[in-house]
C-alpha atoms as a PDB file:
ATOM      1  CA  UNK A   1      50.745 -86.575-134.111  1.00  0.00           C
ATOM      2  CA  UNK A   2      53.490 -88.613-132.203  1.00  0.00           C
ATOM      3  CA  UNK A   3      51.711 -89.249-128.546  1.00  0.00           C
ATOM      4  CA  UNK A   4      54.240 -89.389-125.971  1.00  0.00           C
ATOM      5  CA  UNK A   5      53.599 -89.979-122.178  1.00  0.00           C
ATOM      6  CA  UNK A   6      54.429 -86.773-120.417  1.00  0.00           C
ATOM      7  CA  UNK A   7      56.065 -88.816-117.558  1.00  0.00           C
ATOM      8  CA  UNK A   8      57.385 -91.715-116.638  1.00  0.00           C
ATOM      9  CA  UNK A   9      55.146 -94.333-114.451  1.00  0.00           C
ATOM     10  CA  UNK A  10      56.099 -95.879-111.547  1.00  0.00           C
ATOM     11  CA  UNK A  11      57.285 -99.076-113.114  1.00  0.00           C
ATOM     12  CA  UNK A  12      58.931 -97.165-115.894  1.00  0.00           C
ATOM     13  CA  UNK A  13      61.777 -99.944-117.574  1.00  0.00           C
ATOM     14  CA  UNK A  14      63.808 -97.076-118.034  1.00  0.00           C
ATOM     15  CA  UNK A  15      63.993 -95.739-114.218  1.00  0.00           C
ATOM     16  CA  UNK A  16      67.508 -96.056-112.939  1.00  0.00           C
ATOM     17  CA  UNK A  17      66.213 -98.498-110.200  1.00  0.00           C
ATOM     18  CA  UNK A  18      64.566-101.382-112.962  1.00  0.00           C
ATOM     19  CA  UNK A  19      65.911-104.754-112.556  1.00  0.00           C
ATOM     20  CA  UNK A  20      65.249-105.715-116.571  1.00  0.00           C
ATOM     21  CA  UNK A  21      67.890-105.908-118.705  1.00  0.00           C
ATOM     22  CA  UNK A  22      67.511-102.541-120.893  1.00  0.00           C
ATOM     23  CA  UNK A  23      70.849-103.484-123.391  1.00  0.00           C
ATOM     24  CA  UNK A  24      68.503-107.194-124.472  1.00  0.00           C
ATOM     25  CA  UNK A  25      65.003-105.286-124.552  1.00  0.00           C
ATOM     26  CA  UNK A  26      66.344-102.467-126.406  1.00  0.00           C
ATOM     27  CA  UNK A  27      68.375-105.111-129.280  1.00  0.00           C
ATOM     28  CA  UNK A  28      64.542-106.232-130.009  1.00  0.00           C
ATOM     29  CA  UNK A  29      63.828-102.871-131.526  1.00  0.00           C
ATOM     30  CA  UNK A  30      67.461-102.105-132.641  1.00  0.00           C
ATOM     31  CA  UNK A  31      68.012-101.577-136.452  1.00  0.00           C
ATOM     32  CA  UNK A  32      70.283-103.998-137.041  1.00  0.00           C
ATOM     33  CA  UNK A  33      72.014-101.804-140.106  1.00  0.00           C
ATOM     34  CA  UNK A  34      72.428 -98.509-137.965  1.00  0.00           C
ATOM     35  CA  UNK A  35      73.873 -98.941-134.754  1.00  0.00           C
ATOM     36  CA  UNK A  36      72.461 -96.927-131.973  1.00  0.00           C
ATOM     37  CA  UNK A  37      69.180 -96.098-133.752  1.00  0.00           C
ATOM     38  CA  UNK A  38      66.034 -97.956-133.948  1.00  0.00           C
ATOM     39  CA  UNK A  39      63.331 -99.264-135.882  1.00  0.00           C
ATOM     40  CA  UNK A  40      60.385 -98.066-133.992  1.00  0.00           C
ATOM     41  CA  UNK A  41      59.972 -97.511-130.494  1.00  0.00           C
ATOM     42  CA  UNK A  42      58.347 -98.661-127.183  1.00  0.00           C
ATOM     43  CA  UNK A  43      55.080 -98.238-126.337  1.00  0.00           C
ATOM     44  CA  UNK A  44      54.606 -97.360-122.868  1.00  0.00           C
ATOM     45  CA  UNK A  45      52.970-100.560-121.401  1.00  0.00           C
ATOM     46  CA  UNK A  46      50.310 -97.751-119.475  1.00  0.00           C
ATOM     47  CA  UNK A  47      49.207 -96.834-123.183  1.00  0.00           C
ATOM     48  CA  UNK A  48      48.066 -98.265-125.705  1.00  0.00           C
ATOM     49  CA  UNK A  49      49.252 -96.499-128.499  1.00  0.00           C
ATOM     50  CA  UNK A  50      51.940 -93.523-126.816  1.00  0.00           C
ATOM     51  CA  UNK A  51      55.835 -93.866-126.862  1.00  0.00           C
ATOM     52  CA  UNK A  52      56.750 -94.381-123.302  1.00  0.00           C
ATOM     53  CA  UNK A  53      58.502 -91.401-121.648  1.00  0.00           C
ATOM     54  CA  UNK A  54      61.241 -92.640-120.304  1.00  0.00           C
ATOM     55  CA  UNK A  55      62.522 -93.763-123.911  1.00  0.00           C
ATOM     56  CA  UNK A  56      61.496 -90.811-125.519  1.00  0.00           C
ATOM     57  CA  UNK A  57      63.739 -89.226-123.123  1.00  0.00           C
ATOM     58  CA  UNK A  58      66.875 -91.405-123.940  1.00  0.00           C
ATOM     59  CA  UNK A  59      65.707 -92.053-127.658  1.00  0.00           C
ATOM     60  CA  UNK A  60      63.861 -89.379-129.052  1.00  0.00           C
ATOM     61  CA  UNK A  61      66.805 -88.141-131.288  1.00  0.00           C
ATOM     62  CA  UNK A  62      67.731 -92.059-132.374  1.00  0.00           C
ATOM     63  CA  UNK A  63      64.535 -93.361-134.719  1.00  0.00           C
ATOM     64  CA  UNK A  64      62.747 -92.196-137.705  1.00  0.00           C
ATOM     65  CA  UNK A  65      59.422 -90.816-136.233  1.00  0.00           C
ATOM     66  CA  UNK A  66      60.939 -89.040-133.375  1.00  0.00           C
ATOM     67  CA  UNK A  67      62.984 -86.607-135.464  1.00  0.00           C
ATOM     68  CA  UNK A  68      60.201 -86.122-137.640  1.00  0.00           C
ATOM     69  CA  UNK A  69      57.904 -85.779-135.227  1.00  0.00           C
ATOM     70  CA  UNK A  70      60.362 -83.221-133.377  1.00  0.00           C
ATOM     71  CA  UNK A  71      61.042 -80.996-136.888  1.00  0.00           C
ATOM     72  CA  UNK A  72      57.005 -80.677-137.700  1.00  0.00           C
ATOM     73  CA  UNK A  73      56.043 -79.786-134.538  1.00  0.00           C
ATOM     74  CA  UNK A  74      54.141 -83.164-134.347  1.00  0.00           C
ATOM     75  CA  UNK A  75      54.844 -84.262-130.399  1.00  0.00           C
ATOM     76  CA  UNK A  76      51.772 -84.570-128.288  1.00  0.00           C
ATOM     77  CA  UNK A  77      52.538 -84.887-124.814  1.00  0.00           C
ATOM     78  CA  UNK A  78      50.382 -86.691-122.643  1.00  0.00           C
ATOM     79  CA  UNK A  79      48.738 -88.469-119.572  1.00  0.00           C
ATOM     80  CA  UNK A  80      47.310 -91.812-120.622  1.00  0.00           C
ATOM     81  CA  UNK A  81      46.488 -93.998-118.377  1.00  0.00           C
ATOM     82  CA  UNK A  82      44.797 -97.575-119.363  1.00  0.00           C
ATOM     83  CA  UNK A  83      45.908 -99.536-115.936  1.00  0.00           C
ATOM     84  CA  UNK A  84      44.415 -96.809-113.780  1.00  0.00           C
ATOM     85  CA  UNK A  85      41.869 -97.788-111.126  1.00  0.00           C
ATOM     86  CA  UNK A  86      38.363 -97.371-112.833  1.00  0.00           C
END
């Protein structure tokens, strides 16, 4: 299964408000041989193991697992939360 957070979080890099750069933090995954695809993908910093939602919902269609994840029926959506107040 392909965990991926079922929303973004607050301090989501990919809400339209961030401040980062998203063009030099995205060339770090990049694949360098297909442009506009990727070799991986991010890990939502509130996980520590599921794709972050907000580039599953820009990305999903542009790297390897995601559209094999997508045509098996392999996406697990869901609510992980490792910086939550214990």
């Amino acid at each position: 299964m392909l965990r991926v957070q079922r929303k973004q979080c607050a301090t989501c890099i990919y809400r339209p408000d961030s401040p980062l750069d998203l063009a030099q933090l995205e060339a770090a995954i990049a694949d360098p041989r297909m442009a506009g695809h990727f070799k991986g993908h991010r890990v939502c910093h509130h996980s520590e193991d599921a794709v972050c939602a907000g580039f599953w919902a820009r990305h999903k269609n542009h790297f390897d697992g995601g559209q094999l994840a997508q045509r098996l029926g392999r996406v697990q959506l869901v609510d992980d939360d490792t910086m939550e107040e214990q």
